[in-house]
PDB file of N, CA and C in Angstrom:
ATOM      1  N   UNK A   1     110.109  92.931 100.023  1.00  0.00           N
ATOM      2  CA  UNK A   1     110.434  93.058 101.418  1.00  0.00           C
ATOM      3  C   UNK A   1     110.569  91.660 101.991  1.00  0.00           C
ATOM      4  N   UNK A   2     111.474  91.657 102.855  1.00  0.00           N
ATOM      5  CA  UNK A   2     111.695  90.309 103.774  1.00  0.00           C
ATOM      6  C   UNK A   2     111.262  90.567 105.018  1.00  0.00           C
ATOM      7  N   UNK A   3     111.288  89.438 105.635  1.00  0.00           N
ATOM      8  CA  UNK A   3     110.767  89.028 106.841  1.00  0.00           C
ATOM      9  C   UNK A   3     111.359  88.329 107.925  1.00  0.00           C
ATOM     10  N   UNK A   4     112.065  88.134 108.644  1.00  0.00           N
ATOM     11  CA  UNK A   4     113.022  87.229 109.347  1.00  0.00           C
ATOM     12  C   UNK A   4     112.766  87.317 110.826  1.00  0.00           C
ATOM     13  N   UNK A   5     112.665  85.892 110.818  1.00  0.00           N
ATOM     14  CA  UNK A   5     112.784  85.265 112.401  1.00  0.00           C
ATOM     15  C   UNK A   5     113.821  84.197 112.335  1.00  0.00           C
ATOM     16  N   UNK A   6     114.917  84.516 113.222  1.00  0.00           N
ATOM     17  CA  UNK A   6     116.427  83.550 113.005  1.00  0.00           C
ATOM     18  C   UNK A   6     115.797  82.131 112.959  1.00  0.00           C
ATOM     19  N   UNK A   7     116.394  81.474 112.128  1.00  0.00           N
ATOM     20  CA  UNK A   7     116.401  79.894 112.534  1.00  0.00           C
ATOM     21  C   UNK A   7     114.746  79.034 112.698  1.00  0.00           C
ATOM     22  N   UNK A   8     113.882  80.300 112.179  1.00  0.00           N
ATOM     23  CA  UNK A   8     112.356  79.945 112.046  1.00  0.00           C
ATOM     24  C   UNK A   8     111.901  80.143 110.987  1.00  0.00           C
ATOM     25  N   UNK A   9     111.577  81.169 110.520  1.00  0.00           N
ATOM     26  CA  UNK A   9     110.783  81.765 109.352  1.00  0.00           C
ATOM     27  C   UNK A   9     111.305  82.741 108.887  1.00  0.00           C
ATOM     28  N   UNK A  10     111.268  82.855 107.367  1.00  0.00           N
ATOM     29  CA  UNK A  10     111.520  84.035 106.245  1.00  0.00           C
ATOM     30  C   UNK A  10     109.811  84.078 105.441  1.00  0.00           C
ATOM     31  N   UNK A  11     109.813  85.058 105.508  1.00  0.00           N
ATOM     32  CA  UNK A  11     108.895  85.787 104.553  1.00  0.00           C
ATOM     33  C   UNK A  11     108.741  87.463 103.668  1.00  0.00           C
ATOM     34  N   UNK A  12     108.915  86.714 102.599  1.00  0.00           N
ATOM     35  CA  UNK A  12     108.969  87.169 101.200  1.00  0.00           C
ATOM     36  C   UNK A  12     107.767  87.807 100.541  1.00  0.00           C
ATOM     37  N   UNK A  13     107.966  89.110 100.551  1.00  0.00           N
ATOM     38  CA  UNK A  13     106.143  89.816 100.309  1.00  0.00           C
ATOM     39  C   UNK A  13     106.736  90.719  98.790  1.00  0.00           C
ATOM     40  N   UNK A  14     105.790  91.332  97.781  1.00  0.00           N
ATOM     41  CA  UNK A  14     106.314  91.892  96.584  1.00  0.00           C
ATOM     42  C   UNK A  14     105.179  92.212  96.356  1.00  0.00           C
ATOM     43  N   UNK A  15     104.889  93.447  95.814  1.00  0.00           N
ATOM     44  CA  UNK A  15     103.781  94.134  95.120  1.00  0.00           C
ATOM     45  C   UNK A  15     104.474  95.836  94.112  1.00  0.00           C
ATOM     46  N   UNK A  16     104.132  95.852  93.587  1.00  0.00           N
ATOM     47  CA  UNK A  16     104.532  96.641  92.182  1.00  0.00           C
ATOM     48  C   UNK A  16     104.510  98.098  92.724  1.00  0.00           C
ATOM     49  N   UNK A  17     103.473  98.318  93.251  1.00  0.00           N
ATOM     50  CA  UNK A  17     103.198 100.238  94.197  1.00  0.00           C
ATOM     51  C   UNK A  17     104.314 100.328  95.673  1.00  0.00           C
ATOM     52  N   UNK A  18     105.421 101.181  95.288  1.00  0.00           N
ATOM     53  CA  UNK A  18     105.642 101.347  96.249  1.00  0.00           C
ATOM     54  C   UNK A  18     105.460 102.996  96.611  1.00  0.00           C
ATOM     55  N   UNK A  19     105.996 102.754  98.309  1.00  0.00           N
ATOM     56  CA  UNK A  19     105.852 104.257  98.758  1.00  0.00           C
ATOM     57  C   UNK A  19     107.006 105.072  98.453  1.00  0.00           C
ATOM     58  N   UNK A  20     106.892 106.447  99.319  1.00  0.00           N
ATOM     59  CA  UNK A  20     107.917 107.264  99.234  1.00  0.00           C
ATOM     60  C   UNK A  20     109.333 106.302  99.512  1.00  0.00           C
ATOM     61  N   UNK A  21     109.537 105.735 100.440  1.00  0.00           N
ATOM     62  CA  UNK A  21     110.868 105.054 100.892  1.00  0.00           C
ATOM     63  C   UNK A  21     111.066 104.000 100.472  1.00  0.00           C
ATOM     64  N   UNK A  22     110.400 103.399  99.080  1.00  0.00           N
ATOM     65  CA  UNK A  22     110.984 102.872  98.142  1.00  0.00           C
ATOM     66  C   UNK A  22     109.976 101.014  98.375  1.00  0.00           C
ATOM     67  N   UNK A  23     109.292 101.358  99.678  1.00  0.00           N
ATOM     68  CA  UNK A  23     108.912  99.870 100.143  1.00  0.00           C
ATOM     69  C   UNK A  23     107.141  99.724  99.531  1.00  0.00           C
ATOM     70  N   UNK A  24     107.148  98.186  99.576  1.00  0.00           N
ATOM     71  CA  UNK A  24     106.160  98.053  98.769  1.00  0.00           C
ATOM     72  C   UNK A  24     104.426  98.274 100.024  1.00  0.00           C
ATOM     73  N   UNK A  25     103.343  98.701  99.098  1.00  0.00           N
ATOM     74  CA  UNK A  25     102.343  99.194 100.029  1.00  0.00           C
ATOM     75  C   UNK A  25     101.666  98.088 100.756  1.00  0.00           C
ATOM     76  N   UNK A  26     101.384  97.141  99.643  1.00  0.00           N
ATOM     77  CA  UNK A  26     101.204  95.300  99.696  1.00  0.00           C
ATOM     78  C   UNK A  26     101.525  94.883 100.482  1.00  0.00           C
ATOM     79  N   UNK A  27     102.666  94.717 100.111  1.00  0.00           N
ATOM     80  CA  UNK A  27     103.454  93.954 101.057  1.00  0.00           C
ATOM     81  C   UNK A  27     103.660  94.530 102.398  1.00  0.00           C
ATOM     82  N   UNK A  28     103.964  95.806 102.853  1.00  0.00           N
ATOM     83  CA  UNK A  28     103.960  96.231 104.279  1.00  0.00           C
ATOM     84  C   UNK A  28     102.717  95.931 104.814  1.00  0.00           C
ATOM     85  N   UNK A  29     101.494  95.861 104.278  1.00  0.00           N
ATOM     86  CA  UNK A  29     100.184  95.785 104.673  1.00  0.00           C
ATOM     87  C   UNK A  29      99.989  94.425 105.351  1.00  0.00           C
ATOM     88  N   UNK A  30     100.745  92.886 104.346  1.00  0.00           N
ATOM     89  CA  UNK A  30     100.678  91.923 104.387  1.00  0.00           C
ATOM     90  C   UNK A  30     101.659  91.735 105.547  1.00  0.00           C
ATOM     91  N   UNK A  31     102.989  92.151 105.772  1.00  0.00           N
ATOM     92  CA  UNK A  31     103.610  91.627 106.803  1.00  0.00           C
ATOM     93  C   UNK A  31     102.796  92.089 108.427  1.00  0.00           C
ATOM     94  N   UNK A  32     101.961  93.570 107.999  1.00  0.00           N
ATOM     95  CA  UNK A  32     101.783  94.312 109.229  1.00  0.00           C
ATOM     96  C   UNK A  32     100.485  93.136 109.523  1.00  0.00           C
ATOM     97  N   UNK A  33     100.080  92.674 109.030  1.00  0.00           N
ATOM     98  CA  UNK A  33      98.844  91.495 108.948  1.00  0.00           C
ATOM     99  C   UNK A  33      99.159  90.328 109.744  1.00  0.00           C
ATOM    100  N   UNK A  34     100.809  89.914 108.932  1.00  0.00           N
ATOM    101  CA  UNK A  34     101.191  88.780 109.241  1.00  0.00           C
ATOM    102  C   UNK A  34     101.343  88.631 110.837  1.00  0.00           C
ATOM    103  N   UNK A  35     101.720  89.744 111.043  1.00  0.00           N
ATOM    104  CA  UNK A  35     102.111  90.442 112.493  1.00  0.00           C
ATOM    105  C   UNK A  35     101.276  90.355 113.666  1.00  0.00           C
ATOM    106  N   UNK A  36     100.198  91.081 113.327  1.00  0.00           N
ATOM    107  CA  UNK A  36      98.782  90.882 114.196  1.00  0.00           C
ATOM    108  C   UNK A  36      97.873  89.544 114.488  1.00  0.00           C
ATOM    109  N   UNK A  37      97.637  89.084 113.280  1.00  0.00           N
ATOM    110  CA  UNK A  37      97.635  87.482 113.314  1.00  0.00           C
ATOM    111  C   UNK A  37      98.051  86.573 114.022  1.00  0.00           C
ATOM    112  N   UNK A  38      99.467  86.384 114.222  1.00  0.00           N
ATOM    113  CA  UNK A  38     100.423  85.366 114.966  1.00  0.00           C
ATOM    114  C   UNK A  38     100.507  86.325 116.191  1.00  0.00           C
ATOM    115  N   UNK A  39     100.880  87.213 115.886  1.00  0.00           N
ATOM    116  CA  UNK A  39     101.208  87.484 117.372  1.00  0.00           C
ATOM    117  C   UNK A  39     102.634  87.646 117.491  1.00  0.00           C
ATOM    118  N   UNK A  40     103.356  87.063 115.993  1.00  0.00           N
ATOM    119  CA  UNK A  40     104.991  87.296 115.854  1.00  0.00           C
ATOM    120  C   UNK A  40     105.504  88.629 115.747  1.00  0.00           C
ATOM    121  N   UNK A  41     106.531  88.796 116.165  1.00  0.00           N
ATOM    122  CA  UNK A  41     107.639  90.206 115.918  1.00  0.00           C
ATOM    123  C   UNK A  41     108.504  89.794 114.584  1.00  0.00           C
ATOM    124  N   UNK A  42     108.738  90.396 113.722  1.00  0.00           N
ATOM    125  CA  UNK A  42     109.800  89.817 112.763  1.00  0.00           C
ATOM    126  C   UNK A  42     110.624  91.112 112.823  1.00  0.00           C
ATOM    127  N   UNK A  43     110.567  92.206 113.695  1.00  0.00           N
ATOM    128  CA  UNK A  43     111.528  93.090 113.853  1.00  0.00           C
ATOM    129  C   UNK A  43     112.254  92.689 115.449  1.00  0.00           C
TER     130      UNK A  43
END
């Protein structure tokens, strides 16, 4: 899974278990983390 903020930041998350819709569990966990943390939107 990627991560994008234009012209700021990309982040790149990967873990082996994914869910029904094909995305990884890890990694959604880690961006939803990344998220709360900063305080950033990357949607």
């Amino acid at each position: 899974m990627i991560g994008v903020i234009s012209n700021q930041l990309k982040v790149a998350v990967w873990s082996p278990r994914l869910n029904e819709k094909g995305n990884s569990f890890a990694g959604q966990y880690a961006l939803e983390l990344f998220t709360t943390k900063t305080g950033i939107s990357i949607f």
